[in-house]
PDB file of N, CA and C in Angstrom:
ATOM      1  N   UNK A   1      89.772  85.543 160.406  1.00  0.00           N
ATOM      2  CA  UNK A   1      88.823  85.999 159.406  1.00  0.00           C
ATOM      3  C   UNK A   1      88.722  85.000 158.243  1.00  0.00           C
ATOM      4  N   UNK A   2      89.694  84.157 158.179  1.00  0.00           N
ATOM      5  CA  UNK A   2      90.153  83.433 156.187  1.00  0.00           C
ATOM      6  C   UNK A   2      88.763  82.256 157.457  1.00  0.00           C
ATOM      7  N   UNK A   3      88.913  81.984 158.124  1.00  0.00           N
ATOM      8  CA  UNK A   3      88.199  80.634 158.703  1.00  0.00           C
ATOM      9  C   UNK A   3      87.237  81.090 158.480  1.00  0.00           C
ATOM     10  N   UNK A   4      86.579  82.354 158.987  1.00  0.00           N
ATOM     11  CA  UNK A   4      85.208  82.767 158.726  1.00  0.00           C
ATOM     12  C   UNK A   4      84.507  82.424 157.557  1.00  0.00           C
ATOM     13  N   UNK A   5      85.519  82.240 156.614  1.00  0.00           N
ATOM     14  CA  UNK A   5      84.748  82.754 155.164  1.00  0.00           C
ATOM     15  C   UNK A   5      84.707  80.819 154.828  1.00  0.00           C
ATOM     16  N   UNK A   6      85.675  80.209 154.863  1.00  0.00           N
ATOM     17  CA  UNK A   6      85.606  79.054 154.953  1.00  0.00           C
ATOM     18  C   UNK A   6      84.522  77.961 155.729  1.00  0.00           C
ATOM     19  N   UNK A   7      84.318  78.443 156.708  1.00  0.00           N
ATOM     20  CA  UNK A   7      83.144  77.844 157.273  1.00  0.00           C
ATOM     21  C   UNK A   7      81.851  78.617 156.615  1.00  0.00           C
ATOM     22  N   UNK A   8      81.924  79.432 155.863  1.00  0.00           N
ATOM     23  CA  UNK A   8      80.619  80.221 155.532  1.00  0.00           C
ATOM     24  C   UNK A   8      80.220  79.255 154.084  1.00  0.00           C
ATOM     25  N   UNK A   9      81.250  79.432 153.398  1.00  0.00           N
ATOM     26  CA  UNK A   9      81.737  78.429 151.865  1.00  0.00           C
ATOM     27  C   UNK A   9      80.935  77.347 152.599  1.00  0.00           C
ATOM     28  N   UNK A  10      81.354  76.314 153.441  1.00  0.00           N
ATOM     29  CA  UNK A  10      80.913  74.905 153.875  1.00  0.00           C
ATOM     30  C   UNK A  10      79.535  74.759 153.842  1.00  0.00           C
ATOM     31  N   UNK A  11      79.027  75.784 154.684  1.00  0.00           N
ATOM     32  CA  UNK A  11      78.021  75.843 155.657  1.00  0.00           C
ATOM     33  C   UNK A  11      76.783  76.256 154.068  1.00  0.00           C
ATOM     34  N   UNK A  12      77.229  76.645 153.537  1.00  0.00           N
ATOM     35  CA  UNK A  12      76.005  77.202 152.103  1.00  0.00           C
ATOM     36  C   UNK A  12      76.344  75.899 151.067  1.00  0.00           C
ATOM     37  N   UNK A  13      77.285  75.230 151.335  1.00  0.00           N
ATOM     38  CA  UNK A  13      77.601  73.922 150.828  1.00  0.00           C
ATOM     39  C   UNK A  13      76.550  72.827 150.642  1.00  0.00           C
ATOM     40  N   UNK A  14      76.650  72.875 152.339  1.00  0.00           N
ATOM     41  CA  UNK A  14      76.284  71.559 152.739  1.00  0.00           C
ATOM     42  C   UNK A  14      74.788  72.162 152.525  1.00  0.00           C
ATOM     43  N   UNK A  15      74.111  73.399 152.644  1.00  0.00           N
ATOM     44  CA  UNK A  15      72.522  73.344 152.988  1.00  0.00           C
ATOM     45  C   UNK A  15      72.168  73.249 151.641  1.00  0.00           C
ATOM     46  N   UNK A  16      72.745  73.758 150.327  1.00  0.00           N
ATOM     47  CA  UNK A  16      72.407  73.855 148.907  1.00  0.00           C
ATOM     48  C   UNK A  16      72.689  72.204 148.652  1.00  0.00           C
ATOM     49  N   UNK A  17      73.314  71.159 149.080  1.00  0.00           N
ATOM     50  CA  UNK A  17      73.119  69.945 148.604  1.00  0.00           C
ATOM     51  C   UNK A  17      72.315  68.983 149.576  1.00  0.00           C
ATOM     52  N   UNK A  18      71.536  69.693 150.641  1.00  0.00           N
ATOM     53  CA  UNK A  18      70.495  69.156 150.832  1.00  0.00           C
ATOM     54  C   UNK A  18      69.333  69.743 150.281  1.00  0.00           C
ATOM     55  N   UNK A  19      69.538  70.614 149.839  1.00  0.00           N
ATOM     56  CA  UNK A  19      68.123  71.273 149.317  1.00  0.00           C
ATOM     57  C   UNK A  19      67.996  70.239 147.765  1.00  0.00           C
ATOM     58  N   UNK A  20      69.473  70.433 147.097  1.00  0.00           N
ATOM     59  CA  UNK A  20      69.354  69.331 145.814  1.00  0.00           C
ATOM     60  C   UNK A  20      68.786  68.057 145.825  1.00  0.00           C
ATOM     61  N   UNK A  21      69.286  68.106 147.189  1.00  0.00           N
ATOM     62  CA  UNK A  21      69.080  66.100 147.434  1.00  0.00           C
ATOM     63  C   UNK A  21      67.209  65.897 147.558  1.00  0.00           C
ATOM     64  N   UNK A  22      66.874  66.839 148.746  1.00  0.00           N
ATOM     65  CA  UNK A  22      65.263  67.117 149.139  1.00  0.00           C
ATOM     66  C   UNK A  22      64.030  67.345 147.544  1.00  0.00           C
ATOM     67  N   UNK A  23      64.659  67.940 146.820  1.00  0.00           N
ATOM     68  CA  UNK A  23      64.282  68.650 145.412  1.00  0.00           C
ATOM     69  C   UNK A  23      63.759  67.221 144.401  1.00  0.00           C
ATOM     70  N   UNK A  24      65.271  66.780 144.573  1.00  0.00           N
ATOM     71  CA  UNK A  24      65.569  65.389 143.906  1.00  0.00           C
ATOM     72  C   UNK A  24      64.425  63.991 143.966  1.00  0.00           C
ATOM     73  N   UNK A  25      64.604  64.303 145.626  1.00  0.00           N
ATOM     74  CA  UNK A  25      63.576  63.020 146.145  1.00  0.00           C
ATOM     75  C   UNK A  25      62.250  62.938 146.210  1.00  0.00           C
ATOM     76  N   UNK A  26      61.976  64.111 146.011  1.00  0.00           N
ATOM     77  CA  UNK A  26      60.367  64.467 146.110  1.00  0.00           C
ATOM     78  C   UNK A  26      59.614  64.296 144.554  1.00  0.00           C
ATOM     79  N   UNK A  27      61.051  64.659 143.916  1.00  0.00           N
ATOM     80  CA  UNK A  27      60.382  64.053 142.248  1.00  0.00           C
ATOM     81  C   UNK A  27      60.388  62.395 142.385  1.00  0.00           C
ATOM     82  N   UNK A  28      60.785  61.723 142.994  1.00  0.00           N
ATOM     83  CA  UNK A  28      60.735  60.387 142.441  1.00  0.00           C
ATOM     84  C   UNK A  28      59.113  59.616 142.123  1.00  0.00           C
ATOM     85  N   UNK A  29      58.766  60.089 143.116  1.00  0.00           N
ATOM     86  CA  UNK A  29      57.217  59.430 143.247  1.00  0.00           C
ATOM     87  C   UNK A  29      56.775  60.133 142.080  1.00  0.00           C
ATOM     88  N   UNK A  30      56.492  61.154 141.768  1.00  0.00           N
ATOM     89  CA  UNK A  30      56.117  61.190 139.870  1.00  0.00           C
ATOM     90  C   UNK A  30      57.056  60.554 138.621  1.00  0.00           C
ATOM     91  N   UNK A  31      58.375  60.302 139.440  1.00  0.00           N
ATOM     92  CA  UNK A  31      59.014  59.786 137.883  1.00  0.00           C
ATOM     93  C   UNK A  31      58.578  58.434 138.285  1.00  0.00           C
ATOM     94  N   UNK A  32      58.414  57.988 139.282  1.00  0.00           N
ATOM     95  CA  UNK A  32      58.147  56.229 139.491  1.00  0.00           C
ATOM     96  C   UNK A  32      56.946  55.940 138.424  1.00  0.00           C
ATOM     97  N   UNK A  33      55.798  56.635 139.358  1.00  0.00           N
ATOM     98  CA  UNK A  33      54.906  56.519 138.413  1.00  0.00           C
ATOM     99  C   UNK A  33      54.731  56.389 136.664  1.00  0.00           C
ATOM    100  N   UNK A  34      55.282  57.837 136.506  1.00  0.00           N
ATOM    101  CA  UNK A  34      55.806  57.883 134.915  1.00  0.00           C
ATOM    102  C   UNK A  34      55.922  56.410 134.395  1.00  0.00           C
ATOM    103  N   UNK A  35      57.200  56.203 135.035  1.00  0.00           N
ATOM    104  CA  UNK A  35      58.344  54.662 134.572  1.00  0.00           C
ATOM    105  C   UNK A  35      57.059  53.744 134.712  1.00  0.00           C
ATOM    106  N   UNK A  36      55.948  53.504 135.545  1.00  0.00           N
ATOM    107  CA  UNK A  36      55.007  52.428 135.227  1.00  0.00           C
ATOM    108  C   UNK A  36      54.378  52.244 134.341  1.00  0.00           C
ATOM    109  N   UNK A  37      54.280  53.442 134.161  1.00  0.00           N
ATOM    110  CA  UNK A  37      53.018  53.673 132.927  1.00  0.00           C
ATOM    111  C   UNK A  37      53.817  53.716 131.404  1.00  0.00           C
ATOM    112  N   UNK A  38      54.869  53.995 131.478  1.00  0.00           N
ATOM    113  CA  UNK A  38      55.897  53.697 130.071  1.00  0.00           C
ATOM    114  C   UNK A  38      56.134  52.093 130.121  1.00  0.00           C
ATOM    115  N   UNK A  39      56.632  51.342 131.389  1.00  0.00           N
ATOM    116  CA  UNK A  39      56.784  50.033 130.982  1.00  0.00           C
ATOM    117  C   UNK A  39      55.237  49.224 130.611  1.00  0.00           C
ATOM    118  N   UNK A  40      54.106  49.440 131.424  1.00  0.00           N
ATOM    119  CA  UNK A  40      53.035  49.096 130.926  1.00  0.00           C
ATOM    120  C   UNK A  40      52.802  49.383 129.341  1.00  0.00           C
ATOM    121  N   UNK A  41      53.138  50.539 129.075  1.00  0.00           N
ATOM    122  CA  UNK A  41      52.709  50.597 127.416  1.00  0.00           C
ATOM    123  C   UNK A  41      53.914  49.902 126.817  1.00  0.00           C
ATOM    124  N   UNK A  42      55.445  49.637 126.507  1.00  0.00           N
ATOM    125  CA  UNK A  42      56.199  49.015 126.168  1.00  0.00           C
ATOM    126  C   UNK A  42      55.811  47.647 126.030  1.00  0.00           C
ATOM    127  N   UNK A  43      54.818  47.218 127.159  1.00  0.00           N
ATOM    128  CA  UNK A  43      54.454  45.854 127.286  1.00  0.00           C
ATOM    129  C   UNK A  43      53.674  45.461 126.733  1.00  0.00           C
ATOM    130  N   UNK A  44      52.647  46.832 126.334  1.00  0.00           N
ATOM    131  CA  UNK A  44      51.263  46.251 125.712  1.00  0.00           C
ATOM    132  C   UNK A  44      51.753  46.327 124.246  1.00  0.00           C
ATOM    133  N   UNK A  45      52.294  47.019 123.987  1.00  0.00           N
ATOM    134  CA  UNK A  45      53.083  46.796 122.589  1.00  0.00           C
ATOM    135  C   UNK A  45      53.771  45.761 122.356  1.00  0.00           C
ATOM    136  N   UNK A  46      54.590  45.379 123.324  1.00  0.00           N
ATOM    137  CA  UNK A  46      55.390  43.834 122.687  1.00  0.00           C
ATOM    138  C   UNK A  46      54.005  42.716 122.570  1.00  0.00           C
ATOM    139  N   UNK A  47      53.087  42.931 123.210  1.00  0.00           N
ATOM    140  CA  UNK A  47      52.203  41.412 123.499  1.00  0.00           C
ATOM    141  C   UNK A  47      51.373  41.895 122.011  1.00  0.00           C
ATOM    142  N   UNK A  48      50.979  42.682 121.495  1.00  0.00           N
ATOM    143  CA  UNK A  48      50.500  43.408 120.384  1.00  0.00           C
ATOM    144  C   UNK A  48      51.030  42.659 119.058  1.00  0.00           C
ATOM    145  N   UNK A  49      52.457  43.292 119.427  1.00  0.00           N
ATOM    146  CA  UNK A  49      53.431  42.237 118.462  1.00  0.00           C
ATOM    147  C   UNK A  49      53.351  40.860 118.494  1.00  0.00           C
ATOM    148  N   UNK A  50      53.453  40.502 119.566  1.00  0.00           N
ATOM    149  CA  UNK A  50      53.849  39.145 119.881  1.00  0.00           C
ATOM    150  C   UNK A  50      52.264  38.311 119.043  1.00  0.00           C
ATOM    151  N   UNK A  51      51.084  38.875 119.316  1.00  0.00           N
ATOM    152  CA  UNK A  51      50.074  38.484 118.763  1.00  0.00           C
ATOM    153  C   UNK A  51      49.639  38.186 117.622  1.00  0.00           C
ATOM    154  N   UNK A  52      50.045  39.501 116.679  1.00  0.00           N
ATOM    155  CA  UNK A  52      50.093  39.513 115.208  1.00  0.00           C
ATOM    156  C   UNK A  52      51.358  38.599 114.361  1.00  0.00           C
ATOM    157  N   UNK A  53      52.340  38.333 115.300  1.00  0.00           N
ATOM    158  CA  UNK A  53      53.546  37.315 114.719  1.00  0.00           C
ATOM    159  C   UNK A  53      52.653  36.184 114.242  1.00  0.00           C
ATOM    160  N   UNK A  54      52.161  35.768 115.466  1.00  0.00           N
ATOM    161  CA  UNK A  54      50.940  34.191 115.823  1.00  0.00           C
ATOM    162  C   UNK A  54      50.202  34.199 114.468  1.00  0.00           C
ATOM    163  N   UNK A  55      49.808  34.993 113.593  1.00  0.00           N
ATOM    164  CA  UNK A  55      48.818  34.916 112.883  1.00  0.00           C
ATOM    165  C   UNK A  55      49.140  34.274 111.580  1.00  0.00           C
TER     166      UNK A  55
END
């Protein structure tokens, strides 16, 4: 019976940290995106700067 419960523990283990992992990965493609569009503006701001230094 103690095994029963032990393989039950595992078994809700292992499927709840693929569900985390699945959850996880499916956000990336919106945070990627995000991260482009923040380094693009970071960038247009330094060249902004970088422009008005020149003057």
């Amino acid at each position: 019976m103690e095994l029963a419960g032990w393989v039950t523990v595992a078994t809700v283990a292992v499927v709840g940290g693929f569900t985390v992992l699945g959850h996880l990965f499916d956000q990336i493609p919106a945070l990627a995106q995000k991260m482009i569009t923040a380094i693009r503006s970071v960038r247009a701001v330094r060249d902004e700067v970088k422009r008005n230094v020149r003057r």
